[in-house]
PDB file of N, CA and C in Angstrom:
ATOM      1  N   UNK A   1     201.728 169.373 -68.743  1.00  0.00           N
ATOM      2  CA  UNK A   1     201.518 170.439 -67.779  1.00  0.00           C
ATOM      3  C   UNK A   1     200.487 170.068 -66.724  1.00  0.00           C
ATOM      4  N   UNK A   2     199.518 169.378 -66.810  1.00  0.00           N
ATOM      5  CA  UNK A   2     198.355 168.579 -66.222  1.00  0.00           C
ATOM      6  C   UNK A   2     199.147 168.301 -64.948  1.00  0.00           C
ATOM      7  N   UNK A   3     200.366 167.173 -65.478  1.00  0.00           N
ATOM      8  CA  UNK A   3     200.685 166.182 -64.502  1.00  0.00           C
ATOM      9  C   UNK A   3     201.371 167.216 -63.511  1.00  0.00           C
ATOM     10  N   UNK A   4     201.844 168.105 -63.916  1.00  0.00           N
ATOM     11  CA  UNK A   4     203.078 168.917 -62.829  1.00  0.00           C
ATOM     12  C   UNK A   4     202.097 169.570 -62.074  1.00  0.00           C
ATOM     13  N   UNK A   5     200.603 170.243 -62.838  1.00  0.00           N
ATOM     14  CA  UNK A   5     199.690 171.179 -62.045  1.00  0.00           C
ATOM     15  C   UNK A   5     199.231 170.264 -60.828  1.00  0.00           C
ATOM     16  N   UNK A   6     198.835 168.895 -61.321  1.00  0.00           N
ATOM     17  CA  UNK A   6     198.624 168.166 -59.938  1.00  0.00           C
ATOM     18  C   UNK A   6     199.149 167.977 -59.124  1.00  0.00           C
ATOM     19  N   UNK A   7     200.132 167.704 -59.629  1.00  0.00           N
ATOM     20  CA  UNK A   7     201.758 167.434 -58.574  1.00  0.00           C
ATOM     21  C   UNK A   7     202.051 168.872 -57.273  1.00  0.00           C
ATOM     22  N   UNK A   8     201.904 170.205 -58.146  1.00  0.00           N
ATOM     23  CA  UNK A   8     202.366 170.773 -57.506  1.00  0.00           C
ATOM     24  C   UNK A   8     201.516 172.213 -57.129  1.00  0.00           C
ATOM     25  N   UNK A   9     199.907 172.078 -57.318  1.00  0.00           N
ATOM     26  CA  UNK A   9     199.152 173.063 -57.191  1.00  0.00           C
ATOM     27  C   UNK A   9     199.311 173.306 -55.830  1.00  0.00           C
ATOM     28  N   UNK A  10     198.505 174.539 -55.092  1.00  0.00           N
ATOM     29  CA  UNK A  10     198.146 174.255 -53.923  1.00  0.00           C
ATOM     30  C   UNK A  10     196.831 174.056 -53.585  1.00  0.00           C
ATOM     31  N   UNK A  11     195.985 173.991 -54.314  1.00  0.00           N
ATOM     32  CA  UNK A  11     194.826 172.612 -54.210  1.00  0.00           C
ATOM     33  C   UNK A  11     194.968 171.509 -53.638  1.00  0.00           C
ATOM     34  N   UNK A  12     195.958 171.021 -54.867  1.00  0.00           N
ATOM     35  CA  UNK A  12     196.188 169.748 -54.486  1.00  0.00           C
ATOM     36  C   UNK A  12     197.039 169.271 -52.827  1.00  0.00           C
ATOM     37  N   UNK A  13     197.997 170.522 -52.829  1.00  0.00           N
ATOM     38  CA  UNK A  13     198.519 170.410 -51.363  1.00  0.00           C
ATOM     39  C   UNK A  13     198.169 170.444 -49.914  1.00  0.00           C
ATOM     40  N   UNK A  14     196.706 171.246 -50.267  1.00  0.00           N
ATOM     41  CA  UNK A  14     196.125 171.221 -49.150  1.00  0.00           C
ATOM     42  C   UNK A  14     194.949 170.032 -49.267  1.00  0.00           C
ATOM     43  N   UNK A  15     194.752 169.626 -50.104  1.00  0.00           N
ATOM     44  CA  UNK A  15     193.860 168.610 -50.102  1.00  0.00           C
ATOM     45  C   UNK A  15     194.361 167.277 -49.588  1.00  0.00           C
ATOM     46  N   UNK A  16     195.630 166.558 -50.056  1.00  0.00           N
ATOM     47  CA  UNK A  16     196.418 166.625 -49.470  1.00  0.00           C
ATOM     48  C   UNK A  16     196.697 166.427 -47.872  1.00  0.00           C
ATOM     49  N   UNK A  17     196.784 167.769 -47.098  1.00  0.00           N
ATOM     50  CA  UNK A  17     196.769 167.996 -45.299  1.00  0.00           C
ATOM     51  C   UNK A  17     195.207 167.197 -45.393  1.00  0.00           C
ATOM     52  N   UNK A  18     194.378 167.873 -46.108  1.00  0.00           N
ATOM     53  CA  UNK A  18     192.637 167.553 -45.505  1.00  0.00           C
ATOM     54  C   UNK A  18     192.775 166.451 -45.075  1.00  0.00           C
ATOM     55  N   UNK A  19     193.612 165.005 -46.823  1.00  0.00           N
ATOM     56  CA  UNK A  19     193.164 163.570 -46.768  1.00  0.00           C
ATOM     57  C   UNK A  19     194.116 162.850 -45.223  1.00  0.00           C
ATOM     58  N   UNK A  20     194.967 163.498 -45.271  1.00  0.00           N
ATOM     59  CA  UNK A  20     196.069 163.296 -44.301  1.00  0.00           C
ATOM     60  C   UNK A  20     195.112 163.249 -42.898  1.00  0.00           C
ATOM     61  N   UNK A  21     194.841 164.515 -42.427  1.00  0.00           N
ATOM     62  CA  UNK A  21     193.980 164.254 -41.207  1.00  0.00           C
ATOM     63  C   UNK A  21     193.191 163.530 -41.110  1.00  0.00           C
ATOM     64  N   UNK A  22     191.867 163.593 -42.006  1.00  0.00           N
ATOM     65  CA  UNK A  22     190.951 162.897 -41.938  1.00  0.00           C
ATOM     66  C   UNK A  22     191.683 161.075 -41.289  1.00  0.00           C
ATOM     67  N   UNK A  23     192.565 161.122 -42.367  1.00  0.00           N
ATOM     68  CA  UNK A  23     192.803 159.397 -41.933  1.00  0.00           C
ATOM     69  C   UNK A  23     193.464 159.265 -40.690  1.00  0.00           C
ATOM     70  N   UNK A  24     194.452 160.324 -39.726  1.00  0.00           N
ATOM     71  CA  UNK A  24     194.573 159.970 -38.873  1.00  0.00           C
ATOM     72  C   UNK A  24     193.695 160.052 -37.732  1.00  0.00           C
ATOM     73  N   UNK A  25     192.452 160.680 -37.920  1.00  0.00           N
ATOM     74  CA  UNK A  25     191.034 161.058 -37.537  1.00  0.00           C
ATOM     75  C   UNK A  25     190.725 160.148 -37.380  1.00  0.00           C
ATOM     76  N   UNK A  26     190.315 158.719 -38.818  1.00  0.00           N
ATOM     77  CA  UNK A  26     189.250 157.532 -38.703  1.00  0.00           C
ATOM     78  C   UNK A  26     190.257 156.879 -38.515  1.00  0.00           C
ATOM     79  N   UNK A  27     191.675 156.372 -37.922  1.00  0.00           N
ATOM     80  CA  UNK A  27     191.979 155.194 -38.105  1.00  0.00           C
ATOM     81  C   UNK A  27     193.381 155.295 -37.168  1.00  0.00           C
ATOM     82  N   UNK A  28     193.400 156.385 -36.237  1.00  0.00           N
ATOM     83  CA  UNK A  28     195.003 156.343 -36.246  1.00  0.00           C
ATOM     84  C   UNK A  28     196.005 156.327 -36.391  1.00  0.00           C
ATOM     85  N   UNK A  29     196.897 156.480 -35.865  1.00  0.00           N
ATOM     86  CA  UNK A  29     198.339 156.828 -36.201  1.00  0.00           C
ATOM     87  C   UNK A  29     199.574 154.875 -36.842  1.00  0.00           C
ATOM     88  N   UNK A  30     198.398 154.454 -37.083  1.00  0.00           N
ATOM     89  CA  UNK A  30     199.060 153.118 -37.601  1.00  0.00           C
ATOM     90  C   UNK A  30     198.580 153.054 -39.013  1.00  0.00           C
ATOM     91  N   UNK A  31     200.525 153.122 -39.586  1.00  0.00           N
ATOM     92  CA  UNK A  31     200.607 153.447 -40.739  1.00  0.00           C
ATOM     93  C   UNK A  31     199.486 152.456 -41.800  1.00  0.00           C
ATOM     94  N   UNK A  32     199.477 150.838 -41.441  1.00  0.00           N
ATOM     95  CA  UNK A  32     199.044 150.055 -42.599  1.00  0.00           C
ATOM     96  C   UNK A  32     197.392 150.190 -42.256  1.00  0.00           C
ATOM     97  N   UNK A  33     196.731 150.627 -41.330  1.00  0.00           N
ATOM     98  CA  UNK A  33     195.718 150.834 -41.031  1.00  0.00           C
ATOM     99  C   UNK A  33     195.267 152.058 -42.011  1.00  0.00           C
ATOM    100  N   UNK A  34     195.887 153.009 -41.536  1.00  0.00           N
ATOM    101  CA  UNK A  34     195.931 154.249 -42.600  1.00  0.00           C
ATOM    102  C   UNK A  34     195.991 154.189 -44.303  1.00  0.00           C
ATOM    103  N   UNK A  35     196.720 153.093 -44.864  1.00  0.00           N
ATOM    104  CA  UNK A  35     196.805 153.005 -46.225  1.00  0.00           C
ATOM    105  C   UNK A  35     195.918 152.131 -46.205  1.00  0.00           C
ATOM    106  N   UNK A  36     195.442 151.426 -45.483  1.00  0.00           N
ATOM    107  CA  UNK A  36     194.228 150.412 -45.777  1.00  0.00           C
ATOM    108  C   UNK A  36     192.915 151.586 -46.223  1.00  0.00           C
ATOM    109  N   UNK A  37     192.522 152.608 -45.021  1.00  0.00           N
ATOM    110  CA  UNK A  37     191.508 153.320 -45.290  1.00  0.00           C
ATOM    111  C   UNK A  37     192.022 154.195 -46.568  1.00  0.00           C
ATOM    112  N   UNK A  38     193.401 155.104 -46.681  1.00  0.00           N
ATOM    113  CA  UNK A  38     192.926 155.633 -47.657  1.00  0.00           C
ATOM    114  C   UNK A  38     192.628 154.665 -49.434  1.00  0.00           C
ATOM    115  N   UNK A  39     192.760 153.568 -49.452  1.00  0.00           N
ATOM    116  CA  UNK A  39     192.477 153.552 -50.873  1.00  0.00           C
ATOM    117  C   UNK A  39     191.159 153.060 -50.885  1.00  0.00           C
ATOM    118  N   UNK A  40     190.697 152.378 -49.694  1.00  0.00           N
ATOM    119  CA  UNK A  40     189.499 152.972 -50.021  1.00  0.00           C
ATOM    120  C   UNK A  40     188.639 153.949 -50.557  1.00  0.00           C
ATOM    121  N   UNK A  41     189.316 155.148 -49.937  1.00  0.00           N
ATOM    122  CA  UNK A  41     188.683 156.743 -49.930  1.00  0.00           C
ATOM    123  C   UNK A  41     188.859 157.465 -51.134  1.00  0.00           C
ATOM    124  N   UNK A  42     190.417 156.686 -51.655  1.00  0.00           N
ATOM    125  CA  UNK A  42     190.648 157.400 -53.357  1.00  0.00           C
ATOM    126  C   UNK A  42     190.265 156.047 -54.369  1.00  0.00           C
ATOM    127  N   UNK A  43     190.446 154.830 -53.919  1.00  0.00           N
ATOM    128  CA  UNK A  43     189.746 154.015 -54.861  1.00  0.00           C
ATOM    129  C   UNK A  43     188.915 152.925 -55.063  1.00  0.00           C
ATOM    130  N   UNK A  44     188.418 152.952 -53.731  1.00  0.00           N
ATOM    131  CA  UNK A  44     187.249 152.456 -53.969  1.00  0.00           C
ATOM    132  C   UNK A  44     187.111 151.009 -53.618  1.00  0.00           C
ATOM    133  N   UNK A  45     188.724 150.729 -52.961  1.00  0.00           N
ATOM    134  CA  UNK A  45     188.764 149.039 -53.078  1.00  0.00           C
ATOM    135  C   UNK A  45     189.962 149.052 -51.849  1.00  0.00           C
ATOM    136  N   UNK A  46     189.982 147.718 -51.547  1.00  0.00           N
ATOM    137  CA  UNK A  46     191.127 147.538 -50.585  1.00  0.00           C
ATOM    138  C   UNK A  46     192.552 147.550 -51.476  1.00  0.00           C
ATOM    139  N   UNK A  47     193.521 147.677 -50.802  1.00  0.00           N
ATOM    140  CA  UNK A  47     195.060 147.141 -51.014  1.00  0.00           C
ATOM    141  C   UNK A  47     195.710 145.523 -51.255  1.00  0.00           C
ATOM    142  N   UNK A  48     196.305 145.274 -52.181  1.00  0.00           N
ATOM    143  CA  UNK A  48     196.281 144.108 -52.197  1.00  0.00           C
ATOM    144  C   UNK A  48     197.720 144.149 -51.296  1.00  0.00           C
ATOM    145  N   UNK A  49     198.479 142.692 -51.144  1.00  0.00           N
ATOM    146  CA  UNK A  49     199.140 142.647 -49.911  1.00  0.00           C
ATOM    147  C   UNK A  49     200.579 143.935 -50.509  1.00  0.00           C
ATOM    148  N   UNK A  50     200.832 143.312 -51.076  1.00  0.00           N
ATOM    149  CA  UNK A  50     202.141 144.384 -51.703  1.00  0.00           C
ATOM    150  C   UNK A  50     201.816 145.477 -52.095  1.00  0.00           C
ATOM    151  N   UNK A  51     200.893 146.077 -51.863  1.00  0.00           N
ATOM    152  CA  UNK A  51     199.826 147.704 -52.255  1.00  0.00           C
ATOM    153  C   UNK A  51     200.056 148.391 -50.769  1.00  0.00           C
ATOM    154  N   UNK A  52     199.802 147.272 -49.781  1.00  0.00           N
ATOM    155  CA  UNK A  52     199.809 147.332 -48.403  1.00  0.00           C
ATOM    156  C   UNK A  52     200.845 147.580 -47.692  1.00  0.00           C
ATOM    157  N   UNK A  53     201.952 146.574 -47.884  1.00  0.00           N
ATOM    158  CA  UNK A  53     203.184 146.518 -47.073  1.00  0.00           C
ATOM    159  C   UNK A  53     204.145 147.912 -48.158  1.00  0.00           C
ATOM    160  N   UNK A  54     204.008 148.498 -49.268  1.00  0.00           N
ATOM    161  CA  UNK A  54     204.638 149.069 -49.895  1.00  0.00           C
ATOM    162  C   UNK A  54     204.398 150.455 -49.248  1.00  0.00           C
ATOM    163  N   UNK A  55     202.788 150.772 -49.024  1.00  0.00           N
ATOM    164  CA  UNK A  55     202.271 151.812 -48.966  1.00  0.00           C
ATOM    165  C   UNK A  55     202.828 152.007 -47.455  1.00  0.00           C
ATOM    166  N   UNK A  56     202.360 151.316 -46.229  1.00  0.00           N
ATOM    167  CA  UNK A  56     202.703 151.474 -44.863  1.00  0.00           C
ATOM    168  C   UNK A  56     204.369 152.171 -44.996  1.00  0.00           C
ATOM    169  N   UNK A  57     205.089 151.151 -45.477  1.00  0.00           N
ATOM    170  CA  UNK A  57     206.577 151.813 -45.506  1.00  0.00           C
ATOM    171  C   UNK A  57     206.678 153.241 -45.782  1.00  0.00           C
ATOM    172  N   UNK A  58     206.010 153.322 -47.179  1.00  0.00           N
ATOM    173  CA  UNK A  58     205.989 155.018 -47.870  1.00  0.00           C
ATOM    174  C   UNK A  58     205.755 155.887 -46.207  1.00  0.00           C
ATOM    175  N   UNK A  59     204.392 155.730 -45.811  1.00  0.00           N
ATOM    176  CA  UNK A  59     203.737 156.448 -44.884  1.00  0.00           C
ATOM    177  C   UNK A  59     205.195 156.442 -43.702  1.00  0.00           C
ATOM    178  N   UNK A  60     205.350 155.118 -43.166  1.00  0.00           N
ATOM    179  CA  UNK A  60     206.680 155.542 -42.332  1.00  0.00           C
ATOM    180  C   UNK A  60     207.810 156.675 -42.569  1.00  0.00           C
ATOM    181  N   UNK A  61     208.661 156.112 -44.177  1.00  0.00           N
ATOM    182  CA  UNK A  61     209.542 156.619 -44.722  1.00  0.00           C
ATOM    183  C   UNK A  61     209.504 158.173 -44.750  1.00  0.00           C
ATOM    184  N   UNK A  62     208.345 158.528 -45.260  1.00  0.00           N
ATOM    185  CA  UNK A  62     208.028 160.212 -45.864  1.00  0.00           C
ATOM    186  C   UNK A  62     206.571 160.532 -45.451  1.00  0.00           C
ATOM    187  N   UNK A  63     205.708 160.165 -44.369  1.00  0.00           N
ATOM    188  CA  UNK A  63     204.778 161.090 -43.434  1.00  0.00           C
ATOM    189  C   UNK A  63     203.475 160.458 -44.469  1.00  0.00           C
ATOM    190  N   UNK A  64     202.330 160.875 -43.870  1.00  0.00           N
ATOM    191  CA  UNK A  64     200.806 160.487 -44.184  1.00  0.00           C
ATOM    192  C   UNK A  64     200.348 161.543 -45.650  1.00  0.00           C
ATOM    193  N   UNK A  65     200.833 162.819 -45.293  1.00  0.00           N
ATOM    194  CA  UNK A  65     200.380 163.918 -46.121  1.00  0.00           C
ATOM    195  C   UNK A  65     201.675 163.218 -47.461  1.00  0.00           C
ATOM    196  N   UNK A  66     202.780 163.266 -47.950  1.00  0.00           N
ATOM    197  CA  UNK A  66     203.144 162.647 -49.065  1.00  0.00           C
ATOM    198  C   UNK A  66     202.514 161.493 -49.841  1.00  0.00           C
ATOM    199  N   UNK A  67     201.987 160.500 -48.736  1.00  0.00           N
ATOM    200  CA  UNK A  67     202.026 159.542 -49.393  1.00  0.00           C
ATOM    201  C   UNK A  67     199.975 159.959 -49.660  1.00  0.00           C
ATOM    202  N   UNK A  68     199.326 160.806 -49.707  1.00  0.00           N
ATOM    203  CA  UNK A  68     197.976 161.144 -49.956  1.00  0.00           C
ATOM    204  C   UNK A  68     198.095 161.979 -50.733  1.00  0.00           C
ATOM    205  N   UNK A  69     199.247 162.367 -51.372  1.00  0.00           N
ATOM    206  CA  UNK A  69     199.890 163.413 -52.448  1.00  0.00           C
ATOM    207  C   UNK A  69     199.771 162.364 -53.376  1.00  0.00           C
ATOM    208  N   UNK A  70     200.405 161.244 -53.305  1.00  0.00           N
ATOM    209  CA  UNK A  70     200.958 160.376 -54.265  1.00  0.00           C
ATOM    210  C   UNK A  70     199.614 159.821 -54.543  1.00  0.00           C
ATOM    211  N   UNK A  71     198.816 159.551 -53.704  1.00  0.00           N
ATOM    212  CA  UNK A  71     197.366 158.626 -54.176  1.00  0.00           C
ATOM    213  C   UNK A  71     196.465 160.031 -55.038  1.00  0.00           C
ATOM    214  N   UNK A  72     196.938 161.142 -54.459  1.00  0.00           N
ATOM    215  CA  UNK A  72     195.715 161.586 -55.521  1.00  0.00           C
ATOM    216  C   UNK A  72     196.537 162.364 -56.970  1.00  0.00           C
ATOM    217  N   UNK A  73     197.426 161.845 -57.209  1.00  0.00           N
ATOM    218  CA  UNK A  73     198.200 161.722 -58.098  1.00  0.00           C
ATOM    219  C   UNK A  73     198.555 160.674 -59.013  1.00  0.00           C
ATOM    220  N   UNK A  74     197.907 159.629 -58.012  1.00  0.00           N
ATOM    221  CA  UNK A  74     197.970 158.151 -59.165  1.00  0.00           C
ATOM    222  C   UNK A  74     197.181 158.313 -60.322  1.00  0.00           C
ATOM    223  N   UNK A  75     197.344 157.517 -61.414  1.00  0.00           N
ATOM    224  CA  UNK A  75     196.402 157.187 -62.782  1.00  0.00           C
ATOM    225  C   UNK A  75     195.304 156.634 -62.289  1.00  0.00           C
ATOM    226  N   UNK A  76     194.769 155.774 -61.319  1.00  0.00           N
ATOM    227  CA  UNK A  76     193.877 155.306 -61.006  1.00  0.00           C
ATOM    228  C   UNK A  76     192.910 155.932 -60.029  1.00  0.00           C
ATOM    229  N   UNK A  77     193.125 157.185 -59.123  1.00  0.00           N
ATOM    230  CA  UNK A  77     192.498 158.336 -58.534  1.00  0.00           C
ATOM    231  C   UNK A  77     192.289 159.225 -59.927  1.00  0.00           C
ATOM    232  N   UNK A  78     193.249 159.356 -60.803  1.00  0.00           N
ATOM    233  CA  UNK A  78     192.820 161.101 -61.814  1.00  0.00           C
ATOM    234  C   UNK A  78     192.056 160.525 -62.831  1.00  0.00           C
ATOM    235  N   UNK A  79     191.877 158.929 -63.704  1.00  0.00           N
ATOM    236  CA  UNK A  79     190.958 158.309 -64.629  1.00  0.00           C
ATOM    237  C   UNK A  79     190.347 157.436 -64.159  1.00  0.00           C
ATOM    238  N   UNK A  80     188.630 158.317 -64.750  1.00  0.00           N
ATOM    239  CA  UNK A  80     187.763 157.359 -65.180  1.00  0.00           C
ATOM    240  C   UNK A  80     188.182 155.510 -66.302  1.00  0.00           C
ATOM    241  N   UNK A  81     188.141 154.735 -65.414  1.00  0.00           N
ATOM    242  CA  UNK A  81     188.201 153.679 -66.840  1.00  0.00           C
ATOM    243  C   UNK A  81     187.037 153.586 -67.476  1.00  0.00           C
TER     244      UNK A  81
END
């Protein structure tokens, strides 16, 4: 139930729009620029190349706000290791 509440709160959805702007705020409307900053912002580290070229596509394919759905939905944004 965890996983669906994250998935589909509206917390999470508007948090979500927030991470979405913010990045087209610091970095523009260029998608691999954009997934570069956000994993920074959810984890703390850069993208490795296929983290990179996977993520930019997502952002093309299905918009900035999905694919900042999906990062704060990853295992590695919701756990502490």
């Amino acid at each position: 139930l965890q996983a669906l509440n994250l998935l589909n709160s509206t917390f999470v959805v508007q948090q979500t729009g927030l991470l979405a702007k913010r990045l087209e705020k610091d970095v523009g409307p260029d998608a691999a620029t954009q997934a570069r900053r956000a994993f920074w912002l959810c984890f703390g580290r850069a993208p490795d190349a296929t983290e990179l070229k996977d993520a930019a596509a997502f952002i093309r394919a299905e918009g900035l706000a999905q694919f900042a759905r999906a990062l704060l939905n990853a295992n590695e944004f919701v756990f502490i290791p």
